[in-house]
PDB file of N, CA and C in Angstrom:
ATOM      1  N   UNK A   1      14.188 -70.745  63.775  1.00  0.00           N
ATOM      2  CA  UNK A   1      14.307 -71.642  64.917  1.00  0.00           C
ATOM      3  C   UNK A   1      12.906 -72.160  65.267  1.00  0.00           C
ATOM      4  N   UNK A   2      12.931 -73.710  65.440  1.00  0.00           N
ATOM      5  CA  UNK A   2      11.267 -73.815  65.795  1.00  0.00           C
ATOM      6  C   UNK A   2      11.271 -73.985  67.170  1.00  0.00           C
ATOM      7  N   UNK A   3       9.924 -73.502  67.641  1.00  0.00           N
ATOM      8  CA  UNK A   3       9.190 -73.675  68.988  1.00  0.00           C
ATOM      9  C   UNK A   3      10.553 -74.788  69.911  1.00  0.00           C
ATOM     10  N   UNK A   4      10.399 -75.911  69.768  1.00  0.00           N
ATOM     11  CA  UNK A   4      11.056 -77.037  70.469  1.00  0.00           C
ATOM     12  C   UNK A   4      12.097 -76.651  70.575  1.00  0.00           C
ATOM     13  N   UNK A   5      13.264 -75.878  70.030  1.00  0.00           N
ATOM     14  CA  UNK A   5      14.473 -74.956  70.076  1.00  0.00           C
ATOM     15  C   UNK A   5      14.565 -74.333  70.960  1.00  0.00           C
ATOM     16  N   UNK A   6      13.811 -73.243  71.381  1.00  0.00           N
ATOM     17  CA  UNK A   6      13.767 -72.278  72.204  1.00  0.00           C
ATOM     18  C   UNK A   6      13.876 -72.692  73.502  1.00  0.00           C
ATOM     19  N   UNK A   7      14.453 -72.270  74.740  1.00  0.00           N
ATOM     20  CA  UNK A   7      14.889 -72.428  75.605  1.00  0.00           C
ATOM     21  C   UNK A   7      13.592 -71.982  76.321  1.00  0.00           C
ATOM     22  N   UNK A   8      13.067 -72.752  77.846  1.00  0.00           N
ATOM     23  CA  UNK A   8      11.838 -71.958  78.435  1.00  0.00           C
ATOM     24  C   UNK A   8      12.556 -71.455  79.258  1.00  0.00           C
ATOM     25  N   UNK A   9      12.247 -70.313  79.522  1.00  0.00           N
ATOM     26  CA  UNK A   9      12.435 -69.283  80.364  1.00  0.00           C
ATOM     27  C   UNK A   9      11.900 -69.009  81.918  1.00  0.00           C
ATOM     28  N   UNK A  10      12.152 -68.413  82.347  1.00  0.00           N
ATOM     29  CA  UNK A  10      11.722 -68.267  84.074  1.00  0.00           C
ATOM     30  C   UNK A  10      12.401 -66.993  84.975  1.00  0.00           C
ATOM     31  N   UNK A  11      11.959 -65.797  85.206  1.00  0.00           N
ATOM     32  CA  UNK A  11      12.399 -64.712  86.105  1.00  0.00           C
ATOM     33  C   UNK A  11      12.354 -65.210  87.155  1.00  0.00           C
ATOM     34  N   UNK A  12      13.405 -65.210  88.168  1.00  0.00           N
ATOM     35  CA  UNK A  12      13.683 -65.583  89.293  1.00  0.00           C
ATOM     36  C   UNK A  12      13.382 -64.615  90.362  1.00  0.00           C
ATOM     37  N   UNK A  13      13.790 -63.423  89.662  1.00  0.00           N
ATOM     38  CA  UNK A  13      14.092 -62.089  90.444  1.00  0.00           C
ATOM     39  C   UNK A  13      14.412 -60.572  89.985  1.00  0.00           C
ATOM     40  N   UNK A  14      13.851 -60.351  90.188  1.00  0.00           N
ATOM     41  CA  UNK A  14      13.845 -58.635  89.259  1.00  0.00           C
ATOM     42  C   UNK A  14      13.560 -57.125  89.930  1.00  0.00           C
ATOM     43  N   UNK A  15      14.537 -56.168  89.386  1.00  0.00           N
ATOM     44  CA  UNK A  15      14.447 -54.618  90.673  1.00  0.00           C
ATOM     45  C   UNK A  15      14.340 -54.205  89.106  1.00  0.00           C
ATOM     46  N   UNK A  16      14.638 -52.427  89.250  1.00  0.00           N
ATOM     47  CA  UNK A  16      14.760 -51.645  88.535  1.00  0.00           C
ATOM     48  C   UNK A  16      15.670 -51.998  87.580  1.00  0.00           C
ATOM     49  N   UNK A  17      16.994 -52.350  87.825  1.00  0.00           N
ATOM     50  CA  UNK A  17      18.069 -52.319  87.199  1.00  0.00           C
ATOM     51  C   UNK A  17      18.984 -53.286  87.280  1.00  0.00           C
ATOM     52  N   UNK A  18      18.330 -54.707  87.774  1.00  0.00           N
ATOM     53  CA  UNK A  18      18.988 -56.044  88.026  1.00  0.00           C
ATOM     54  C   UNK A  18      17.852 -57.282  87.669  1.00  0.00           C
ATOM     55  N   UNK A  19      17.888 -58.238  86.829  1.00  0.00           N
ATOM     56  CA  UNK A  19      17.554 -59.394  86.562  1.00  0.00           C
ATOM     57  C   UNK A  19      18.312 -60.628  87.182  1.00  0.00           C
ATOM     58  N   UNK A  20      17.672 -61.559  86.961  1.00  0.00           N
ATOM     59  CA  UNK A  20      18.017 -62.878  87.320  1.00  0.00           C
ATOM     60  C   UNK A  20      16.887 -63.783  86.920  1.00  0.00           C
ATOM     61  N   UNK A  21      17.437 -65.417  85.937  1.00  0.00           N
ATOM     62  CA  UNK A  21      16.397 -65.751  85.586  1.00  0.00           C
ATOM     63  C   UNK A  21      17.078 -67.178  84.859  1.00  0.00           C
ATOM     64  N   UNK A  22      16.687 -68.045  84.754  1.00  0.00           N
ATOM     65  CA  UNK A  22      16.715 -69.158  84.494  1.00  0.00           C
ATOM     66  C   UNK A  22      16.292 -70.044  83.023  1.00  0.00           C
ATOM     67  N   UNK A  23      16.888 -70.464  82.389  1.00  0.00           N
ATOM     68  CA  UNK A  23      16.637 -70.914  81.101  1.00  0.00           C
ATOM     69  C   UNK A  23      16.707 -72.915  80.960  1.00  0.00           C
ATOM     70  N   UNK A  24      15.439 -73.221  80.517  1.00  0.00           N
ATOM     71  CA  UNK A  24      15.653 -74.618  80.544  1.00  0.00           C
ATOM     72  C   UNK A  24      16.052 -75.059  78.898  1.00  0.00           C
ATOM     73  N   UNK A  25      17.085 -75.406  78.770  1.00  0.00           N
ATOM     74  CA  UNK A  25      17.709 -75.412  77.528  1.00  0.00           C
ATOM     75  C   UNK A  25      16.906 -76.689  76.809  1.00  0.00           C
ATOM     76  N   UNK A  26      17.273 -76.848  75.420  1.00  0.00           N
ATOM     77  CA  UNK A  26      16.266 -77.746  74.710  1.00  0.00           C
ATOM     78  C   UNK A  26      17.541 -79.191  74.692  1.00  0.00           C
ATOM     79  N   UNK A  27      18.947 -79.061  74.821  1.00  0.00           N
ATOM     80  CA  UNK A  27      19.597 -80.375  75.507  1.00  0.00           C
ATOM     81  C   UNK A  27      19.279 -80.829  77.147  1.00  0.00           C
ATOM     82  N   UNK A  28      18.748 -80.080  77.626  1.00  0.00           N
ATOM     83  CA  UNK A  28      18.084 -80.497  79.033  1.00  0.00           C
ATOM     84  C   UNK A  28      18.781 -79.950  80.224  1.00  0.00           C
ATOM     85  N   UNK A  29      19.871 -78.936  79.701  1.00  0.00           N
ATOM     86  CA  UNK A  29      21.075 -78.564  80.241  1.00  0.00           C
ATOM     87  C   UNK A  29      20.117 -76.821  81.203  1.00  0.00           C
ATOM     88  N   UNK A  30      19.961 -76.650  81.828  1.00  0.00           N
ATOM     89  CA  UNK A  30      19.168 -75.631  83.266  1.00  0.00           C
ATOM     90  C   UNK A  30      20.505 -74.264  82.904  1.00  0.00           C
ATOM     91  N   UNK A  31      20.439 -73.705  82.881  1.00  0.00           N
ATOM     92  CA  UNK A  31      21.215 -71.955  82.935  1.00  0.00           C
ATOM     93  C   UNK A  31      21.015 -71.247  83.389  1.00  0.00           C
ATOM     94  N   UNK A  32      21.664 -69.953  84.679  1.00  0.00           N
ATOM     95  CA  UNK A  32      21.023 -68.939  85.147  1.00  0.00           C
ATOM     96  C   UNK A  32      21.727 -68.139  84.637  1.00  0.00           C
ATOM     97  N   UNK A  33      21.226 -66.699  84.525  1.00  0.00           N
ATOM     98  CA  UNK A  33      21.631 -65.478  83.693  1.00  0.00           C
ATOM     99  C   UNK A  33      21.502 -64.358  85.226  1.00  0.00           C
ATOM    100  N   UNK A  34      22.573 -63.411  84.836  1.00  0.00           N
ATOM    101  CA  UNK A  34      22.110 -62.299  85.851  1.00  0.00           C
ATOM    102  C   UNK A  34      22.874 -61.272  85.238  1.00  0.00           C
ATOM    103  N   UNK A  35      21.826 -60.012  85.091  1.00  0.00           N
ATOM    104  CA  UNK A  35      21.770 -59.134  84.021  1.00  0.00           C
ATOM    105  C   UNK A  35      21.864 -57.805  84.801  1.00  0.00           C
ATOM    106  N   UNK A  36      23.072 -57.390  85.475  1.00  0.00           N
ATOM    107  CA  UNK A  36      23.170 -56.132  85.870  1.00  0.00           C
ATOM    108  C   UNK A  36      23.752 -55.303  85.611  1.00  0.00           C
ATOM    109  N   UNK A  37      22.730 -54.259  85.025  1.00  0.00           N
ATOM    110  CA  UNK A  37      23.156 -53.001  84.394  1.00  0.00           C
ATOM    111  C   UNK A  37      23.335 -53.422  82.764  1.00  0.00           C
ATOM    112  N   UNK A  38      24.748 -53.430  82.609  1.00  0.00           N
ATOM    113  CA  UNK A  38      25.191 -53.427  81.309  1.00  0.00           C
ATOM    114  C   UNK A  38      26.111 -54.802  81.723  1.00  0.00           C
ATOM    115  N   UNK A  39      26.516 -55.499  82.324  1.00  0.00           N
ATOM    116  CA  UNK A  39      26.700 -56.664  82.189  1.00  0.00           C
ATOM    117  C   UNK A  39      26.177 -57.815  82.575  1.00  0.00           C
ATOM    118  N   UNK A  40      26.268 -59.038  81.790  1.00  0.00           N
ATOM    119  CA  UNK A  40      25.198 -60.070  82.070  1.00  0.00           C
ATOM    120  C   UNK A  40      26.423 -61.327  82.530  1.00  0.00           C
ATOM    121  N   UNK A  41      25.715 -61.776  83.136  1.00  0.00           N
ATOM    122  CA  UNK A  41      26.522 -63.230  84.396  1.00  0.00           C
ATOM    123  C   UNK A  41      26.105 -64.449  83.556  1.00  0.00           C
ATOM    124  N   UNK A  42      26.538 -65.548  82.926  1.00  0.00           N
ATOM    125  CA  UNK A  42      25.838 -66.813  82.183  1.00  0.00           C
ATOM    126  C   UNK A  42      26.646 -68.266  83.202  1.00  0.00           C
ATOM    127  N   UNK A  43      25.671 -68.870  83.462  1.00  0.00           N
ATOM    128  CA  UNK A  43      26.227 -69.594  84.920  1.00  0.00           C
ATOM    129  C   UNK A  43      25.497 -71.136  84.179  1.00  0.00           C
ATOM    130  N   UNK A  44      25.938 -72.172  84.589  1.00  0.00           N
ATOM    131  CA  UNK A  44      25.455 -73.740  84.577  1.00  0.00           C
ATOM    132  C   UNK A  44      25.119 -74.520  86.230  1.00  0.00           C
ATOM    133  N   UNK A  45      23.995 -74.984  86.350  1.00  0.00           N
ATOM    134  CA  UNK A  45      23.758 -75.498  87.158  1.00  0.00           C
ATOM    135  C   UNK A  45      24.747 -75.173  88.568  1.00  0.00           C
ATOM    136  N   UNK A  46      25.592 -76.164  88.419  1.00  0.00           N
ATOM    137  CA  UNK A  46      26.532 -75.908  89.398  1.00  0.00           C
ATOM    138  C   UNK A  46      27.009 -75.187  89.588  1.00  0.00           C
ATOM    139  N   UNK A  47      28.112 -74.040  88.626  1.00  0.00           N
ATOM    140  CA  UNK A  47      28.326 -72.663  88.936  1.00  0.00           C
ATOM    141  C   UNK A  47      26.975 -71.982  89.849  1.00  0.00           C
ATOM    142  N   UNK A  48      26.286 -72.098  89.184  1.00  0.00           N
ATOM    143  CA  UNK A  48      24.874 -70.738  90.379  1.00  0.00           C
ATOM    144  C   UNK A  48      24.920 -71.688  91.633  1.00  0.00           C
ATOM    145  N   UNK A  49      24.693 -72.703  91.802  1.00  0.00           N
ATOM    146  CA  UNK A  49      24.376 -73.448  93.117  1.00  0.00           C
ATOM    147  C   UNK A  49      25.978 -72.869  94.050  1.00  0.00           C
ATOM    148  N   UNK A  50      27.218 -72.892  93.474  1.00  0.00           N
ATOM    149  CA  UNK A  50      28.477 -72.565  94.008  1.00  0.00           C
ATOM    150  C   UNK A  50      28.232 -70.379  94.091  1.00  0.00           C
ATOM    151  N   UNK A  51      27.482 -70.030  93.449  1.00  0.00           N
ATOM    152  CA  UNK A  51      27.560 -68.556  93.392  1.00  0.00           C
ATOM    153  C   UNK A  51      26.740 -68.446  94.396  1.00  0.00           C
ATOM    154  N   UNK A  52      25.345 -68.956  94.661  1.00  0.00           N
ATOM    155  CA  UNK A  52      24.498 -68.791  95.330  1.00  0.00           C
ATOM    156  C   UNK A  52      24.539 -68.942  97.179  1.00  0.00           C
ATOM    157  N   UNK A  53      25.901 -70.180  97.362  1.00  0.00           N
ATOM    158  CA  UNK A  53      26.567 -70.782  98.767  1.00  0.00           C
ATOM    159  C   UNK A  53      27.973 -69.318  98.409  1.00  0.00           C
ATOM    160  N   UNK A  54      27.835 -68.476  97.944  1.00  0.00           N
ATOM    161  CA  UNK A  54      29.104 -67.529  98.114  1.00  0.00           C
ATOM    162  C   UNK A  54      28.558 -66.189  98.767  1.00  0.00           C
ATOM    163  N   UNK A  55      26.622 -65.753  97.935  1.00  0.00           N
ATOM    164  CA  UNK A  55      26.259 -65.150  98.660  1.00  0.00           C
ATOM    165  C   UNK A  55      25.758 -65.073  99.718  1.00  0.00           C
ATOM    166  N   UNK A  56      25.265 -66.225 100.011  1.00  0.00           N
ATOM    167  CA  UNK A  56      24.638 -66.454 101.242  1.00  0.00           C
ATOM    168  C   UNK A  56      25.743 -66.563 102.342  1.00  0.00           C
ATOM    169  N   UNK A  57      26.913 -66.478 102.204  1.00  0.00           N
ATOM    170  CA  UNK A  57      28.220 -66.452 103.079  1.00  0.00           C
ATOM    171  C   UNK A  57      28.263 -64.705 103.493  1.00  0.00           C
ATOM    172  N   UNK A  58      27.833 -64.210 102.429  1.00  0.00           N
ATOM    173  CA  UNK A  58      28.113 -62.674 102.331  1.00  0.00           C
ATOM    174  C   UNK A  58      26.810 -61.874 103.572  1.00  0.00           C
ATOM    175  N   UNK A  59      25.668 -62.828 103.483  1.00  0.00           N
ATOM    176  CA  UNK A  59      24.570 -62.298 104.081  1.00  0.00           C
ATOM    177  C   UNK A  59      23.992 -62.614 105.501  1.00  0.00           C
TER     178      UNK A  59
END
């Protein structure tokens, strides 16, 4: 895979045992990931912006 392939990356947020983090894809397409424990969350733009107005309801 060359360089220009690779997706850039970005940690949003990170504990012991929970990630969250952001991928700028090489179609131009933005992704958030959230990696807790042993399962990982794969979200598109709008999904996280709709996940993100679900927690902030919670808080």
């Amino acid at each position: 895979m060359t360089k220009q392939m690779e997706p850039k990356t970005e940690t949003l947020a990170e504990t012991d045992n929970y990630l969250a983090w952001k991928a700028e894809e090489p179609d131009g397409e933005t992704t958030y990931h959230l990696e807790l424990n042993n399962v990982t969350l794969h979200f598109f733009k709008e999904e996280w912006e709709e996940f993100i107005e679900l927690m902030r309801m919670l808080l």
